[in-house]
Protein backbone atom coordinates (compact mmCIF):
# COMPACT_ATOMS: atom_id res chain seq x y z
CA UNK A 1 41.22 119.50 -187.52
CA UNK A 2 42.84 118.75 -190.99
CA UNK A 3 46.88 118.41 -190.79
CA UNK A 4 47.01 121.60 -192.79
CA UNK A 5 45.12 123.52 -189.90
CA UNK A 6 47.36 121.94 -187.41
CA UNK A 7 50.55 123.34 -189.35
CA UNK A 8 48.88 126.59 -189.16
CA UNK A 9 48.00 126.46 -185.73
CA UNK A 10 51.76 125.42 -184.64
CA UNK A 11 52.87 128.53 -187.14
CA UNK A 12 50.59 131.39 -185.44
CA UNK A 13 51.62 129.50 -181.90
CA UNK A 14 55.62 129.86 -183.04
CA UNK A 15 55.07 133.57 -184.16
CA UNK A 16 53.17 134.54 -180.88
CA UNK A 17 56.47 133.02 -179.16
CA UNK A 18 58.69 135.26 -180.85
CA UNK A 19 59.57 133.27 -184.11
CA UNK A 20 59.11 134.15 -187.44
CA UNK A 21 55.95 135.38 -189.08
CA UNK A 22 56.35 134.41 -192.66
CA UNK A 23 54.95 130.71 -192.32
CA UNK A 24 51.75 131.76 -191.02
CA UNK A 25 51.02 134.35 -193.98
CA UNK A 26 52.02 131.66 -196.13
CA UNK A 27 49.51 128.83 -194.94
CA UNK A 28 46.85 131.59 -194.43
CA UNK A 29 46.83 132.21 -197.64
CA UNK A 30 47.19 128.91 -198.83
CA UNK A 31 44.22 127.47 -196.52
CA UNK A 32 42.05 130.75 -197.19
CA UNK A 33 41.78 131.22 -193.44
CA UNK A 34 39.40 133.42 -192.60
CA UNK A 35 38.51 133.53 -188.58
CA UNK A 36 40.48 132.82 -185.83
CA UNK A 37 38.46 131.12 -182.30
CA UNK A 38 41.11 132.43 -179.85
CA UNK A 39 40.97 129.87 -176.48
CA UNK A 40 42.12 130.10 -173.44
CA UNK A 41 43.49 126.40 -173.19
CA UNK A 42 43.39 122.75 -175.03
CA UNK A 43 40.15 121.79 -172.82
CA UNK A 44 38.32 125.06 -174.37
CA UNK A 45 39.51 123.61 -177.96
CA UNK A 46 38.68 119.88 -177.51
CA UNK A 47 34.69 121.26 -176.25
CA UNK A 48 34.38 123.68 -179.22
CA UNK A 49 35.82 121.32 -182.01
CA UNK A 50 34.00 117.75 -180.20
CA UNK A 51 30.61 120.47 -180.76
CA UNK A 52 31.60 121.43 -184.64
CA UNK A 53 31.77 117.48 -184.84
CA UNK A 54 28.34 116.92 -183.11
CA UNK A 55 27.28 119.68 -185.70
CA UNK A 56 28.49 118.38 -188.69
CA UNK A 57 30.54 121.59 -189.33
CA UNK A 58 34.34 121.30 -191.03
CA UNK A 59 35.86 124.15 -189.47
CA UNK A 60 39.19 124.09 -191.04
CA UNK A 61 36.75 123.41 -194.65
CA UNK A 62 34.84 126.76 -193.44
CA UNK A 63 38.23 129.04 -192.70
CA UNK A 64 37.74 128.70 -189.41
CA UNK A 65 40.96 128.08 -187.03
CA UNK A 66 40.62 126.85 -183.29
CA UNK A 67 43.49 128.58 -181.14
CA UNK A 68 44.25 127.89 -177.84
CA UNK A 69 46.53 130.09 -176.38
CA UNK A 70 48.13 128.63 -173.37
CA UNK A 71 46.17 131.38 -170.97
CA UNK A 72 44.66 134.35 -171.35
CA UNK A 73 47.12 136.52 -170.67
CA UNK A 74 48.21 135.47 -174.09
CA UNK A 75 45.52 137.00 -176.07
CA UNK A 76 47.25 140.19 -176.82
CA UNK A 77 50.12 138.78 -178.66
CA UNK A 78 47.80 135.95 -180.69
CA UNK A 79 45.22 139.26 -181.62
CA UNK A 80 47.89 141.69 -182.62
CA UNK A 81 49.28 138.85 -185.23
CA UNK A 82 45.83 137.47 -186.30
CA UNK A 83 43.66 141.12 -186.36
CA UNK A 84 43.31 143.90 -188.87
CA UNK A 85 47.21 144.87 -188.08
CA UNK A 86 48.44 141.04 -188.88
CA UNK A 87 46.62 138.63 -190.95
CA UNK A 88 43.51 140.60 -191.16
CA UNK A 89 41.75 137.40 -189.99
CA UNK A 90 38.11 137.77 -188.04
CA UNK A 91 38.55 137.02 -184.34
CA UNK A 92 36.46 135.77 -181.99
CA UNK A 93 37.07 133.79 -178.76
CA UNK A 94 35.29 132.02 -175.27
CA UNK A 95 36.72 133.19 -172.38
CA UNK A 96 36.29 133.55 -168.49
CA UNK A 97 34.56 135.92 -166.71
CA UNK A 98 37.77 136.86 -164.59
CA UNK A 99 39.66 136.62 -167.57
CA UNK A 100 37.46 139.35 -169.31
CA UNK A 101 39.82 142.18 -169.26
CA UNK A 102 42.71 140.75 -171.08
CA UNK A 103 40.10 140.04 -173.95
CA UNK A 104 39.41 143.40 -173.83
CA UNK A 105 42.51 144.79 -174.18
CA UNK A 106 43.47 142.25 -176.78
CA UNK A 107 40.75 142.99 -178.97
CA UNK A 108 41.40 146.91 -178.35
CA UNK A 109 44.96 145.99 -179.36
CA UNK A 110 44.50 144.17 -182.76
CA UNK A 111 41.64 146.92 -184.10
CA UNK A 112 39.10 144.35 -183.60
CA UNK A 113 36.51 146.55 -181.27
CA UNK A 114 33.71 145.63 -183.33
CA UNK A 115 34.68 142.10 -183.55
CA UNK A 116 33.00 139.59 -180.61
CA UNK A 117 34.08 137.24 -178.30
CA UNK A 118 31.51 135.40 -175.66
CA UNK A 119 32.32 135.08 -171.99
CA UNK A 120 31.51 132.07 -169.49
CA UNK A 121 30.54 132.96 -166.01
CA UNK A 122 33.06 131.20 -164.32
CA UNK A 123 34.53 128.64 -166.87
CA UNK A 124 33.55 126.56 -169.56
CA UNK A 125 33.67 123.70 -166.98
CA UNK A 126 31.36 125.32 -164.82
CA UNK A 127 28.46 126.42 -167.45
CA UNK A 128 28.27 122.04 -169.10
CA UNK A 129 28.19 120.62 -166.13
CA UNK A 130 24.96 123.48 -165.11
CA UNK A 131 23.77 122.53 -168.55
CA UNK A 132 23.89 118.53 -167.54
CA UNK A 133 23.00 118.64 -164.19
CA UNK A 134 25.29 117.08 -161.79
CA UNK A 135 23.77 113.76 -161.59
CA UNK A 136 24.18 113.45 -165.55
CA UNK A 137 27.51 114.48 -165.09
CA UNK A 138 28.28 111.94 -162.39
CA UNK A 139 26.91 109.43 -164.78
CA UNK A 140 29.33 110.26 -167.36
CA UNK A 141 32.25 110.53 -164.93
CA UNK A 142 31.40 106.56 -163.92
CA UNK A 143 31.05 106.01 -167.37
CA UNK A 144 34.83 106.95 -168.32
CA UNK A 145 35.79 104.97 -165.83
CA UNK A 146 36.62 107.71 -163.10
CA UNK A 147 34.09 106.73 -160.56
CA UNK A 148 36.80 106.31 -158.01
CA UNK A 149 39.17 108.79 -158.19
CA UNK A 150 36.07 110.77 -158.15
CA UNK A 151 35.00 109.01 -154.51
CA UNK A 152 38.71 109.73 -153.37
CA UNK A 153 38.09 113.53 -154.02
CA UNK A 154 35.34 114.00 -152.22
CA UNK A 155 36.79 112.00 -149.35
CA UNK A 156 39.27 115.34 -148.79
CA UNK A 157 39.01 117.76 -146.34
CA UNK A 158 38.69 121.11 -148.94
CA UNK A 159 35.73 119.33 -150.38
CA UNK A 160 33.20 119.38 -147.45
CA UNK A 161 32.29 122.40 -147.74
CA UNK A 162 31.76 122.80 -151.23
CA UNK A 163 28.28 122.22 -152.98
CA UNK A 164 28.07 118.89 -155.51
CA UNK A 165 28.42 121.08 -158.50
CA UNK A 166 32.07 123.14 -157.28
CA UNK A 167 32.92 119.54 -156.30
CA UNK A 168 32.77 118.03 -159.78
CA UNK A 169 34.10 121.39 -161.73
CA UNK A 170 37.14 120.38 -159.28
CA UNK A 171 37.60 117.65 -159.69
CA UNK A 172 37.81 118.04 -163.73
CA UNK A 173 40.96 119.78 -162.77
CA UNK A 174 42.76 117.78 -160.71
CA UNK A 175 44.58 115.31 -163.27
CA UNK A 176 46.62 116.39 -166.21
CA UNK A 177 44.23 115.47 -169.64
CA UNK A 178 41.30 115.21 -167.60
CA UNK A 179 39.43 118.71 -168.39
CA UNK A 180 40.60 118.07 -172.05
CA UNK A 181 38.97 114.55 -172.46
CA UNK A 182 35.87 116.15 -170.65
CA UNK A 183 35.62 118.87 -172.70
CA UNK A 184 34.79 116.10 -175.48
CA UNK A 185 32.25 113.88 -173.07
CA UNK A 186 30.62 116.57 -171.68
CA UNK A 187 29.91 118.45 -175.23
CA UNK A 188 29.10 115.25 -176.59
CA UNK A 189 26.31 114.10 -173.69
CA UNK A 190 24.40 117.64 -174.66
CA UNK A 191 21.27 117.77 -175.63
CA UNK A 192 20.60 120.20 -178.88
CA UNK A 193 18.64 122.64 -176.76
CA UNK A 194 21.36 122.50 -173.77
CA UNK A 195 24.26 124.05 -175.07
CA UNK A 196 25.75 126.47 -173.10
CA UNK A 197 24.91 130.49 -173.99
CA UNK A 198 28.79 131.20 -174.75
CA UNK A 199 29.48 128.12 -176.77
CA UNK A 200 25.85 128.43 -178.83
CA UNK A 201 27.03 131.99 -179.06
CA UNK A 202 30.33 131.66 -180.24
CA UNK A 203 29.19 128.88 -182.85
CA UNK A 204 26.24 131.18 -183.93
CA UNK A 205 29.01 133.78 -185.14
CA UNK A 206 30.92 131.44 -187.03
């Protein structure tokens, strides 16, 4: 993402806070943005921009600005400011499947209805690692160096119980950064014909 589309980014995230709106309409225009790929959270963003890079797409060249929101329950207050009753900007999104209904009501309240946004069964986590295949995704996790704090994990109690592929969509959660740099390895260790149905789906609508 260019420093330009970062500005922006910080703008829109400052006016969804409660600050002012005027520097967003201002580098909008500037930047010609065009769509707006609302996010739950920075893991969401590093897997859809470490894809556009795979791709060989500019996304802030193409319009196109990645948003993660901080949590779903945010979506409302990005929409209203980005939709047909703010910067007129196209909006679409990834989301989870629990997470569904504030997407809904988001969309409902910028006038975007007609407008798309692609939903993960569980998480975004959850539908790479089923794309990999656990032992691919225990590769990778040795790879980055996280073979043991990965051991360590499974040595708890909670973890028993759970099948190989809960354990590792844990475990991606359990250290501050570490579903963000994952979000990157695991897009990047796809194969072409792999890519999860949200994420192929979201980047077909760009």
């Amino acid at each position: 993402m260019t420093d330009d589309m970062v500005s922006f980014r910080e703008a829109v995230t400052a006016w969804a806070a409660g600050g002012p709106g005027e520097p967003a309409y201002e580098l909008a225009e500037v930047l010609d943005v065009r769509t707006a790929v609302l996010l739950e959270g920075l893991s969401d963003a590093a897997a859809v921009e470490a894809l556009a890079r795979v791709r060989g797409r500019d996304l802030a060249a193409e319009g196109i600005c990645v948003l993660p929101m901080g949590g779903a329950m945010n979506v409302g207050r990005y929409a209203r400011r980005l939709g047909r009753r703010g910067l007129r900007l196209r909006l679409t999104g990834l989301c989870d499947e629990e997470e569904r209904g504030y997407f809904d009501r988001g969309w409902e309240l910028a006038g975007a209805t007609a407008q798309r946004f692609f939903v993960c069964a569980a998480d975004l986590e959850d539908e790479l690692i089923r794309a990999l295949g656990v032992e691919t995704v225990r590769e990778l996790i040795e790879a980055e160096g996280d073979l043991r704090p990965l051991l360590i994990f499974l040595q708890q109690p909670a973890q028993r119980d759970r099948g190989a592929h809960q354990q590792l969509r844990r475990f991606l959660g359990t250290k501050k950064g570490r579903k963000i740099r994952y979000g990157r390895v695991l897009v990047e260790a796809l194969e072409p014909d792999r890519v999860p149905a949200p994420l192929e789906g979201l980047f077909a609508s760009l």
